[in-house]
N, C-alpha and C. Protein backbone atom coordinates (compact mmCIF):
# COMPACT_ATOMS: atom_id res chain seq x y z
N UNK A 1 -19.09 0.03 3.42
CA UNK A 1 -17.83 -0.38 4.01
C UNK A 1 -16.69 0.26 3.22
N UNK A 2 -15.60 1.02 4.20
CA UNK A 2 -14.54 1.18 3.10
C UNK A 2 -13.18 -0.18 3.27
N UNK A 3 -12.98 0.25 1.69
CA UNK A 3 -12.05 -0.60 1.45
C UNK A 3 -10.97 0.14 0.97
N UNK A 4 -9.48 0.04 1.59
CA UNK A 4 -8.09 0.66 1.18
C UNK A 4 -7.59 -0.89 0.82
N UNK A 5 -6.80 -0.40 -0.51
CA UNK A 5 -5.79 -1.04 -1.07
C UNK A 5 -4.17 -0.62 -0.79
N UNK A 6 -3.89 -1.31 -0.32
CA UNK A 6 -1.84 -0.82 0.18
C UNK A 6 -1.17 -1.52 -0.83
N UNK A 7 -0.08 -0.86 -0.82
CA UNK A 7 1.41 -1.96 -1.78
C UNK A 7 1.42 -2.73 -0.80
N UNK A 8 1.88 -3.64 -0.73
CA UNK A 8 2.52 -4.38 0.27
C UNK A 8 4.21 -4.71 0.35
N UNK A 9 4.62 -4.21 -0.48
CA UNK A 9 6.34 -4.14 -0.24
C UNK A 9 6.19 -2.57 -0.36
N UNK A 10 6.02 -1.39 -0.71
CA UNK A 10 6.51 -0.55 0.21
C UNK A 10 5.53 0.28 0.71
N UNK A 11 4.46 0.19 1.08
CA UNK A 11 3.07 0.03 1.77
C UNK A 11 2.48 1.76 1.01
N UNK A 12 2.65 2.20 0.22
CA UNK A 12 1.94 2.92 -0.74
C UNK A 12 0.73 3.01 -0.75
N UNK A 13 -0.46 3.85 -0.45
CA UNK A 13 -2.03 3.72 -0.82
C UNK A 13 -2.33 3.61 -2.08
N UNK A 14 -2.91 3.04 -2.62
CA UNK A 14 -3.07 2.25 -4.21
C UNK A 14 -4.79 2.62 -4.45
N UNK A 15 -5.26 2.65 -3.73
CA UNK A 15 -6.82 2.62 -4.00
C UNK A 15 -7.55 2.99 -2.56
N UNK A 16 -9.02 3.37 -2.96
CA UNK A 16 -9.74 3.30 -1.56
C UNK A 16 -11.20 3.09 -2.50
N UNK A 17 -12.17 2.80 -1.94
CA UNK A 17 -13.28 2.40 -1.83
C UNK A 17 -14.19 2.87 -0.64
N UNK A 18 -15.40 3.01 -1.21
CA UNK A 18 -16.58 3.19 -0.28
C UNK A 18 -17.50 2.48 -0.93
N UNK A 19 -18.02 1.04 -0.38
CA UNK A 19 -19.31 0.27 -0.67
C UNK A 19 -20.25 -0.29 0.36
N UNK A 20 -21.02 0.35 -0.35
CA UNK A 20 -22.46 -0.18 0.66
C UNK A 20 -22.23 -2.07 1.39
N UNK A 21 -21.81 -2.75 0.22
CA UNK A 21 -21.88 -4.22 0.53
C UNK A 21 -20.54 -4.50 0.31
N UNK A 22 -19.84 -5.51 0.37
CA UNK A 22 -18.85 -5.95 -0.44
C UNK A 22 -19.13 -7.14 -0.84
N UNK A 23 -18.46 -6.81 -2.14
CA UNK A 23 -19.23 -8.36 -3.22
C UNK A 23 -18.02 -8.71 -3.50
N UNK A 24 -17.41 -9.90 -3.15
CA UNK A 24 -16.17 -10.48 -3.38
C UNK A 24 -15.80 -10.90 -4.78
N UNK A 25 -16.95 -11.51 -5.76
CA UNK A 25 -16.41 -11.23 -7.38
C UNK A 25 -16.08 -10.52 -7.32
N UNK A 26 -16.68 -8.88 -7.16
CA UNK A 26 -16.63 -8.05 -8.32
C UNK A 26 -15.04 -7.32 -7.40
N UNK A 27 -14.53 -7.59 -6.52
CA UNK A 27 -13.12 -7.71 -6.23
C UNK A 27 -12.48 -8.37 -6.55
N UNK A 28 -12.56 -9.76 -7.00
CA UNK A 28 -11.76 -10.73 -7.37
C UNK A 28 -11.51 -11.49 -6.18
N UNK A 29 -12.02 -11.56 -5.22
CA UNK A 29 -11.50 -12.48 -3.80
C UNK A 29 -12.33 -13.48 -4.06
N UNK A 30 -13.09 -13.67 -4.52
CA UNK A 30 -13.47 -15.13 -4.29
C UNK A 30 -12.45 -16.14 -5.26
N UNK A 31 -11.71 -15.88 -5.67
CA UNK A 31 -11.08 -17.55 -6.35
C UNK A 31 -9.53 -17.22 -5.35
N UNK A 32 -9.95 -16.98 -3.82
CA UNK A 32 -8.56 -16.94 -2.70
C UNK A 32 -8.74 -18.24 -2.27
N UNK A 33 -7.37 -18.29 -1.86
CA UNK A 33 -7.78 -19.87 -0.74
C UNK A 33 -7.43 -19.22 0.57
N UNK A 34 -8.41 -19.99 1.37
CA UNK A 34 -7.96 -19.61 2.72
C UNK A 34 -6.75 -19.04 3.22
N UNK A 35 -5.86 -19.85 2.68
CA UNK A 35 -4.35 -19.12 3.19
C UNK A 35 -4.37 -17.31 2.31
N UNK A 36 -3.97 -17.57 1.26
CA UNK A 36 -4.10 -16.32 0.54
C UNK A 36 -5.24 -15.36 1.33
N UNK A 37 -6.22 -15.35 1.61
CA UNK A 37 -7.27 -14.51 1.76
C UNK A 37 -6.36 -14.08 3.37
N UNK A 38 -6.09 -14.74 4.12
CA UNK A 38 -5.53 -14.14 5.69
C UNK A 38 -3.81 -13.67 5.57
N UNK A 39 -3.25 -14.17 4.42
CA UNK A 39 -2.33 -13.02 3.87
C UNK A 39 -2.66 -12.01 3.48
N UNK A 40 -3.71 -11.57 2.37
CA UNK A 40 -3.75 -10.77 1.46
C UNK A 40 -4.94 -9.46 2.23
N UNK A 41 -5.62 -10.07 3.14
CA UNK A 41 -6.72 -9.16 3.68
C UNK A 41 -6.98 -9.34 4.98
N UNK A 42 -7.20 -8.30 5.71
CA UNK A 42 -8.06 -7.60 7.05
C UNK A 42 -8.30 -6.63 7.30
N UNK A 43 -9.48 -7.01 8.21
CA UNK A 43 -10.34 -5.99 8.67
C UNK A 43 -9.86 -5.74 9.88
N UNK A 44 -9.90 -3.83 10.30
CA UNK A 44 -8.95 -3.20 11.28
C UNK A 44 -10.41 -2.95 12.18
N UNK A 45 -10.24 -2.78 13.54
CA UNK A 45 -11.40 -2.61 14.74
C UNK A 45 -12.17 -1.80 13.93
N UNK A 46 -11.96 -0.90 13.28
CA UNK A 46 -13.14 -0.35 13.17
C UNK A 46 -14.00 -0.58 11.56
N UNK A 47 -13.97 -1.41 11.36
CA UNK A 47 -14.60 -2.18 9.90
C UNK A 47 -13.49 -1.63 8.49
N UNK A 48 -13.23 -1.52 8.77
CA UNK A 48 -12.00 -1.41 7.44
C UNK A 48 -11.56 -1.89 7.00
N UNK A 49 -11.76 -2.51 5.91
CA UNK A 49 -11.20 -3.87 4.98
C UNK A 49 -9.85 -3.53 4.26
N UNK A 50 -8.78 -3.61 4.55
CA UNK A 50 -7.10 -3.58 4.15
C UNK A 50 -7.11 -4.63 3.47
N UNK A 51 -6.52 -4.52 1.78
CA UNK A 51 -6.08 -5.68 1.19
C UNK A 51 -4.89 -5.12 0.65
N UNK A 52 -3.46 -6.22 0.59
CA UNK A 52 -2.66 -6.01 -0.23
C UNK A 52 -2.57 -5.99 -1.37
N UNK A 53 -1.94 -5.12 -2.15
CA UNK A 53 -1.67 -5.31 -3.58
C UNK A 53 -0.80 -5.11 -3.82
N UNK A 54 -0.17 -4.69 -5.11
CA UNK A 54 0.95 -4.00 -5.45
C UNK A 54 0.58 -2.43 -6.24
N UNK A 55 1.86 -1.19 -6.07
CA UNK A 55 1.26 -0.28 -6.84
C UNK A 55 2.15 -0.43 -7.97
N UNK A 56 2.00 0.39 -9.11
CA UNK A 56 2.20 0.33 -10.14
C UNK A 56 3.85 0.66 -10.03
N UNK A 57 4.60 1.22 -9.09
CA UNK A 57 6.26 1.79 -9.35
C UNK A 57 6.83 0.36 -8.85
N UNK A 58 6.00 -0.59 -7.65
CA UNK A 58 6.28 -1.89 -7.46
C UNK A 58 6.57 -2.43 -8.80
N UNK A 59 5.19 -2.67 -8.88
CA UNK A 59 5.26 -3.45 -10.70
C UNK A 59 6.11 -3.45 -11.12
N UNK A 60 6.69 -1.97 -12.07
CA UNK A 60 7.60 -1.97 -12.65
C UNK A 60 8.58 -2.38 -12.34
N UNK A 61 9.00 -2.27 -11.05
CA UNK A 61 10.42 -2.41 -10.37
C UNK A 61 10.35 -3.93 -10.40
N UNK A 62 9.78 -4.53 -10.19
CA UNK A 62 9.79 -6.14 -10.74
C UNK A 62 9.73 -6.58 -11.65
N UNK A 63 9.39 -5.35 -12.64
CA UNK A 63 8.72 -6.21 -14.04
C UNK A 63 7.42 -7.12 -14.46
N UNK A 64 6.55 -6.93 -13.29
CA UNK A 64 4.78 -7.65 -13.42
C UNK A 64 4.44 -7.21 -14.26
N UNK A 65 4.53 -7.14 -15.59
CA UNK A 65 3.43 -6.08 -16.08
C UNK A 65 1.83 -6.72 -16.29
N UNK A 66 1.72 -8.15 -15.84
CA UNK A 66 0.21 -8.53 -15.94
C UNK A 66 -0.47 -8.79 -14.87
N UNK A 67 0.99 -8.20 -13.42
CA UNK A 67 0.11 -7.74 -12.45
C UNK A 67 -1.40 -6.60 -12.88
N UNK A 68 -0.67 -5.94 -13.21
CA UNK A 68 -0.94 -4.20 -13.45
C UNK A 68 -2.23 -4.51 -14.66
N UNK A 69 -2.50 -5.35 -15.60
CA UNK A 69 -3.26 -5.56 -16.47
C UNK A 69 -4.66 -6.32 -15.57
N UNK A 70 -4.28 -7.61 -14.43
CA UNK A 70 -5.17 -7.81 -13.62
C UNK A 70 -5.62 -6.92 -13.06
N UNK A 71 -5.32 -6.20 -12.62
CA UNK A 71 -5.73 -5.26 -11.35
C UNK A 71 -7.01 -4.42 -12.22
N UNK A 72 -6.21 -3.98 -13.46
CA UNK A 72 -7.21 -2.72 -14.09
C UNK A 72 -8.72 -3.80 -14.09
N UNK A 73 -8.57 -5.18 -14.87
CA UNK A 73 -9.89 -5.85 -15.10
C UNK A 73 -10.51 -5.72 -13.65
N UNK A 74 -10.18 -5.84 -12.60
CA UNK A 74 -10.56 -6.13 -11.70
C UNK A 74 -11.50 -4.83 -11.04
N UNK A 75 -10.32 -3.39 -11.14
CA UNK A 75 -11.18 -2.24 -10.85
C UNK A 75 -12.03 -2.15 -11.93
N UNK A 76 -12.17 -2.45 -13.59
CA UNK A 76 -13.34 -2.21 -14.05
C UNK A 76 -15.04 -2.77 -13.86
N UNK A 77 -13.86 -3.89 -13.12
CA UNK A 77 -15.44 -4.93 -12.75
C UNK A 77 -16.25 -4.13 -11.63
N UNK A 78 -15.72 -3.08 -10.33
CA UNK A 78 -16.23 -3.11 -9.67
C UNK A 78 -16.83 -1.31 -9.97
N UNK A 79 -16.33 -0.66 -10.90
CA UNK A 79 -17.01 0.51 -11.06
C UNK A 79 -18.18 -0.10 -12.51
């Protein structure tokens, strides 16, 4: 299945993915709540899993910087 990651304030491609399964730990979606998970993610007609994130010029421009520290744990978990 692929998976694209977008900014979601200024819709930027941030990531992409190609996985056989998707394992929601090793993304970090499983500790979503329902609401969050149908904000943050869908799947487009043709199996494509879209999740929001933020990219890193976001970040800054807000000042997250432990957005940007989650995210990395998160891509290390899944490579």
């Amino acid at each position: 299945m692929r998976v694209y990651y977008h900014c979601d304030l200024c819709g930027r491609g941030v990531a992409q993915l190609e996985l056989d399964a998707v394992d929601e730990t090793k993304l970090g979606l499983d500790c979503l709540t329902a609401e969050e998970r149908d904000d943050i993610i869908s799947v487009d007609e043709t199996g494509i899993m879209h999740i929001k994130t933020l990219c890193d010029r976001c970040v800054d421009t807000l000042g997250l910087d432990e957005v940007r520290t989650m995210r990395s744990s998160l891509y290390s978990r899944i490579q």
